[in-house]
PDB file of N, CA and C in Angstrom:
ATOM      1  N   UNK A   1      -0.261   6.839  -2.261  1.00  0.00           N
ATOM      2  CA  UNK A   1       0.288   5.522  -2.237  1.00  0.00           C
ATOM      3  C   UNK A   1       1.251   5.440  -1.064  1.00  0.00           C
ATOM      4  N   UNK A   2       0.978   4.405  -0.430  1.00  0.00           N
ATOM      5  CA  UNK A   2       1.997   3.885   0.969  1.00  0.00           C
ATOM      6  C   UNK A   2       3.057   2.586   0.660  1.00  0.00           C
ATOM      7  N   UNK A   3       4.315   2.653   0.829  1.00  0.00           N
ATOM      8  CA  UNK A   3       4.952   1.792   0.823  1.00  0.00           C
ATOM      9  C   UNK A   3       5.576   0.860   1.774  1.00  0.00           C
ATOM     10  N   UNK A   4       5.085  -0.149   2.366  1.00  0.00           N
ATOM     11  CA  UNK A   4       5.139  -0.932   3.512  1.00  0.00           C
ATOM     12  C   UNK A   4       6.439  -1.541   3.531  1.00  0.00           C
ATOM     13  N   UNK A   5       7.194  -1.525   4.274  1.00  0.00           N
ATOM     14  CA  UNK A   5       8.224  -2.222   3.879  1.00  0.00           C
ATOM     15  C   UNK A   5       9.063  -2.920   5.765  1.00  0.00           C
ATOM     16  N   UNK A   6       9.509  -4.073   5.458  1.00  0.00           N
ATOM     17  CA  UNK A   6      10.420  -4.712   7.056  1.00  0.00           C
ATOM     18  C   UNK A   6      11.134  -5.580   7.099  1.00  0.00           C
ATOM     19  N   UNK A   7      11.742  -6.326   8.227  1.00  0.00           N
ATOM     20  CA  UNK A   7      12.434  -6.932   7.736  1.00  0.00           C
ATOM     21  C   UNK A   7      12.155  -8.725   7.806  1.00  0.00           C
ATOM     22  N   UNK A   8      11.084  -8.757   8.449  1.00  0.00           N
ATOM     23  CA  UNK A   8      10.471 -10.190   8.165  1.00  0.00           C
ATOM     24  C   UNK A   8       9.108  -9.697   7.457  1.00  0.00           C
ATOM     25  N   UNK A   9       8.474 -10.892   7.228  1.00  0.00           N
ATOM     26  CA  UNK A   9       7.058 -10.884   6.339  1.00  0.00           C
ATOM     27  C   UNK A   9       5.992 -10.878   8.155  1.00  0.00           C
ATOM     28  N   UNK A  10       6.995 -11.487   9.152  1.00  0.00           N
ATOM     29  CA  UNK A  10       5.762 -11.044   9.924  1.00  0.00           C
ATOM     30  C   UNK A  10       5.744  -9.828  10.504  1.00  0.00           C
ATOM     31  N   UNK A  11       7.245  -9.032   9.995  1.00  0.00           N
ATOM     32  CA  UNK A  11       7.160  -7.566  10.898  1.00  0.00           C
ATOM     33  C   UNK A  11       6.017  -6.965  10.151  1.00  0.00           C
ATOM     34  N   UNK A  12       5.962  -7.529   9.234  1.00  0.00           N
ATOM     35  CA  UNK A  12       5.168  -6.598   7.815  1.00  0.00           C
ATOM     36  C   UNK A  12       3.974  -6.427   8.132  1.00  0.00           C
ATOM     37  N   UNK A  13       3.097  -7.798   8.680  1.00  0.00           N
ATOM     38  CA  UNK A  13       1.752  -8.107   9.386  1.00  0.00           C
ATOM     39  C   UNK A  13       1.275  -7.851  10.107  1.00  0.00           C
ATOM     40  N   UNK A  14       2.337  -7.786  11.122  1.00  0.00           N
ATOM     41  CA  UNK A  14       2.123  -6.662  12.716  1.00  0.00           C
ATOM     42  C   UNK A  14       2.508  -5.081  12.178  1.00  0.00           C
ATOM     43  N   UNK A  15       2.507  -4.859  11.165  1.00  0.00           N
ATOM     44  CA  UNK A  15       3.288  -3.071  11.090  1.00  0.00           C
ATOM     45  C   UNK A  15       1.674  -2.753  10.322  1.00  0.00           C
ATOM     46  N   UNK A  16       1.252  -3.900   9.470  1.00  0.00           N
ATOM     47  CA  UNK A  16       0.144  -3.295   8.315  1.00  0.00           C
ATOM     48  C   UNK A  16      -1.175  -3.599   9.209  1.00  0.00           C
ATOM     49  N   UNK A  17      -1.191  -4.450  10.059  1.00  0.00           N
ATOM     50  CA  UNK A  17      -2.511  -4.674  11.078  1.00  0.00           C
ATOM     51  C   UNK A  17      -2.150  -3.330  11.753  1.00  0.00           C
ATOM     52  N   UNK A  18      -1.355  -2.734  12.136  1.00  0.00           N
ATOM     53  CA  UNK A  18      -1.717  -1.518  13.133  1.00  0.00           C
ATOM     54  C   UNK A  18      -1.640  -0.062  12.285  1.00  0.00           C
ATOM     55  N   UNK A  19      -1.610  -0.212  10.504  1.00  0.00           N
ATOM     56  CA  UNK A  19      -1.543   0.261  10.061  1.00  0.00           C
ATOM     57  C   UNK A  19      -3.261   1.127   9.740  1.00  0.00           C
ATOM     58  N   UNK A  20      -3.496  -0.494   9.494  1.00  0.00           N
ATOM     59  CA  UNK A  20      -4.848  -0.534   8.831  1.00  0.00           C
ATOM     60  C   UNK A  20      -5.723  -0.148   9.924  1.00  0.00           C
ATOM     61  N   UNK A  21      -5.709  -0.451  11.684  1.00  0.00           N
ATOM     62  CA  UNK A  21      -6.458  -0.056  12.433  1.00  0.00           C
ATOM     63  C   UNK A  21      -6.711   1.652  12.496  1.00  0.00           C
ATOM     64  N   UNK A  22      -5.196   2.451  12.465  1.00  0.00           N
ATOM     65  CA  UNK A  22      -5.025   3.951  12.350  1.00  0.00           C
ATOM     66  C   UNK A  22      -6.457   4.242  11.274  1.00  0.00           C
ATOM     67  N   UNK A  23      -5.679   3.728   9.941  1.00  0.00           N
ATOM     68  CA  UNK A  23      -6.432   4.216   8.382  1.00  0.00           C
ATOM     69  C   UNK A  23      -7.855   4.287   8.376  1.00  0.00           C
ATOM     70  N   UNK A  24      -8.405   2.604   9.244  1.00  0.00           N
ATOM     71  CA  UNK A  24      -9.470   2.904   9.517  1.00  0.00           C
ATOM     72  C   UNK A  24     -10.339   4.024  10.482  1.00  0.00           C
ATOM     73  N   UNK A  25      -9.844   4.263  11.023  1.00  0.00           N
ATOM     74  CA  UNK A  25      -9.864   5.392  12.279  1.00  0.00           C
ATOM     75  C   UNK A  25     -10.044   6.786  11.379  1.00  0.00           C
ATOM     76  N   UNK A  26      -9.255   7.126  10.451  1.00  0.00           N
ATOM     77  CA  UNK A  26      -9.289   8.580  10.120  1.00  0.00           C
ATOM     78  C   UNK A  26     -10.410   8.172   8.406  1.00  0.00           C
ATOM     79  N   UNK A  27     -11.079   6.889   8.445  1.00  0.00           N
ATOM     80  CA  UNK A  27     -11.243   7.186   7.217  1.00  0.00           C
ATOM     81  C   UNK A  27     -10.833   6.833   5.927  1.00  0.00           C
ATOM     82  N   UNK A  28      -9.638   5.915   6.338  1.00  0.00           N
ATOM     83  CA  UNK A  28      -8.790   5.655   5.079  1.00  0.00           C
ATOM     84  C   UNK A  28      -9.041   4.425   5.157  1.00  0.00           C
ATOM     85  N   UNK A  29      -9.340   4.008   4.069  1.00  0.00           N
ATOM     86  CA  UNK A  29      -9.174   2.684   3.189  1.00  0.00           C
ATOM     87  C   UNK A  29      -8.234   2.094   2.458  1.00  0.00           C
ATOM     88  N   UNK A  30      -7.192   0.941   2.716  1.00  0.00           N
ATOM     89  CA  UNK A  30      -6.094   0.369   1.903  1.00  0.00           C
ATOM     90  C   UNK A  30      -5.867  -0.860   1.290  1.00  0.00           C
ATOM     91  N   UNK A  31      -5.452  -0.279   0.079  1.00  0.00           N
ATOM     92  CA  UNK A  31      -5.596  -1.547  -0.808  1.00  0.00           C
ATOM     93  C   UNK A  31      -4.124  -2.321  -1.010  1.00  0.00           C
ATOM     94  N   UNK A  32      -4.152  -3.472  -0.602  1.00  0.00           N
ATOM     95  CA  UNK A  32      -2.871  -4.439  -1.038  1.00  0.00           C
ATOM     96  C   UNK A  32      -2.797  -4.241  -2.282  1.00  0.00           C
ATOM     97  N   UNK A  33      -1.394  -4.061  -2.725  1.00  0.00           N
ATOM     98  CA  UNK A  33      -0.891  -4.673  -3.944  1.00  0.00           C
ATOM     99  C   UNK A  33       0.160  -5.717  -4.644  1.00  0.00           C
ATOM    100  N   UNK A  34      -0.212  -6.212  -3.419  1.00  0.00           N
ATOM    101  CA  UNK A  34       0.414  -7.389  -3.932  1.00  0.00           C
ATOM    102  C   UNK A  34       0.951  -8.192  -5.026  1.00  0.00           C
ATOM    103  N   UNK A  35       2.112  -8.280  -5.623  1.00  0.00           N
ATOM    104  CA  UNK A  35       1.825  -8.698  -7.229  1.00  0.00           C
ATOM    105  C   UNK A  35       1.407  -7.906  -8.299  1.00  0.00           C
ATOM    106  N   UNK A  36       1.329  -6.663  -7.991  1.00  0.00           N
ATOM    107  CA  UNK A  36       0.461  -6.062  -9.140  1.00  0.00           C
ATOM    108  C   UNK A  36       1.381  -4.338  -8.522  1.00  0.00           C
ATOM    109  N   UNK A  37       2.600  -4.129  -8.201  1.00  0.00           N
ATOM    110  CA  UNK A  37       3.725  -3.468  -7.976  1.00  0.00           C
ATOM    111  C   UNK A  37       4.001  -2.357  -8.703  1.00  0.00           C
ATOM    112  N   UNK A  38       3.675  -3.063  -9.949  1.00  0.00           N
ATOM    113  CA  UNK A  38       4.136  -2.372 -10.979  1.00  0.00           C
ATOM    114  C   UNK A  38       2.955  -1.358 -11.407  1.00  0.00           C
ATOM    115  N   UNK A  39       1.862  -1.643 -11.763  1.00  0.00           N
ATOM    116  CA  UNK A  39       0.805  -1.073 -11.804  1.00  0.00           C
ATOM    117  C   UNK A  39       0.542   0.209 -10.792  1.00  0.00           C
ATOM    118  N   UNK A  40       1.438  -0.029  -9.551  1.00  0.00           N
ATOM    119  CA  UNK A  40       1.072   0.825  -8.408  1.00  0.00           C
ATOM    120  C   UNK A  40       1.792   2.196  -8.580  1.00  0.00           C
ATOM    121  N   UNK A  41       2.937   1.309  -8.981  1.00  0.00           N
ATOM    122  CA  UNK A  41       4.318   2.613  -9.079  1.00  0.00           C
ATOM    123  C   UNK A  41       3.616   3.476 -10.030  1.00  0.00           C
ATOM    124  N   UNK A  42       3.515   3.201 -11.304  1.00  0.00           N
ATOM    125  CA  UNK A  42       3.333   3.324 -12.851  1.00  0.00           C
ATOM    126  C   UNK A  42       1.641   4.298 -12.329  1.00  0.00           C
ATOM    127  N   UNK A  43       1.052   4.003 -11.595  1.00  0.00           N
ATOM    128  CA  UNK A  43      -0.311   4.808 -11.146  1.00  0.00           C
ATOM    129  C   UNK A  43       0.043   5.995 -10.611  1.00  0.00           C
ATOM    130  N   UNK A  44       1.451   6.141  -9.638  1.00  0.00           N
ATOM    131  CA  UNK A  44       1.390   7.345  -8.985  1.00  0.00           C
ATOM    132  C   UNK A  44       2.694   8.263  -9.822  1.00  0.00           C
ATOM    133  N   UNK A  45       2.915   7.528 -10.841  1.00  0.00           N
ATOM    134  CA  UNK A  45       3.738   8.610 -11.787  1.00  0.00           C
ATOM    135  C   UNK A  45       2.582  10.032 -12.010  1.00  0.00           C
ATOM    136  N   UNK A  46       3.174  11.247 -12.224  1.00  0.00           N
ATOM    137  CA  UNK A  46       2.584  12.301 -12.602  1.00  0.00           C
ATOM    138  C   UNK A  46       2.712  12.672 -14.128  1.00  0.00           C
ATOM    139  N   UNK A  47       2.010  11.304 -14.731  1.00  0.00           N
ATOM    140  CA  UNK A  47       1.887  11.627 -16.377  1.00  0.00           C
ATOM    141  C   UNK A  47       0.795  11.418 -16.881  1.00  0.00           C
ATOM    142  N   UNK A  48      -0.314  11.697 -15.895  1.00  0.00           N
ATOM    143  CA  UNK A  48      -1.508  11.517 -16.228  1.00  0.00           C
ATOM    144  C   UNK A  48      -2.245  10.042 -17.074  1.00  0.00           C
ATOM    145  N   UNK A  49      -1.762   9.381 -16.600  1.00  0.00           N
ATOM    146  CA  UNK A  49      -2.142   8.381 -17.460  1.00  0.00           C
ATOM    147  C   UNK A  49      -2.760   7.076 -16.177  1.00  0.00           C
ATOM    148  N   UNK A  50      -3.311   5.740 -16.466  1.00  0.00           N
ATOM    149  CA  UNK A  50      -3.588   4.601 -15.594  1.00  0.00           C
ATOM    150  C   UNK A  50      -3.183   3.630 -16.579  1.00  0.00           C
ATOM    151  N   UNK A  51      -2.037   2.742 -15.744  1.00  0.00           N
ATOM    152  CA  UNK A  51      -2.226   1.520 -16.824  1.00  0.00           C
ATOM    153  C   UNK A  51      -3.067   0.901 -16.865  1.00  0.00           C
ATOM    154  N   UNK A  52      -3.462  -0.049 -17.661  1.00  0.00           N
ATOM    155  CA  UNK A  52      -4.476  -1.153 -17.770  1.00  0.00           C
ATOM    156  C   UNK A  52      -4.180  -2.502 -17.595  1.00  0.00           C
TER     157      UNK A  52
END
């Protein structure tokens, strides 16, 4: 899990467009989570579990 973070919403756009060009490059695929935050955090806990 990657945490994007800046200090406008457009630094964010220009940081995750040259993000996503790298990711694509080596292979990596990234998923927005937009709104759904919580689910993300709560996914990369190490308690074996996925919320639903």
């Amino acid at each position: 899990m990657l945490r994007l973070a800046a200090t406008t919403e457009a630094a964010v756009e220009t940081a995750l467009a040259a993000l996503a060009v790298r990711a694509a490059a080596c292979g990596i695929r990234l998923v927005r989570l937009d709104g759904t935050q919580a689910r993300g955090v709560a996914a990369s806990l190490p308690i074996g579990v996925f919320p639903t």
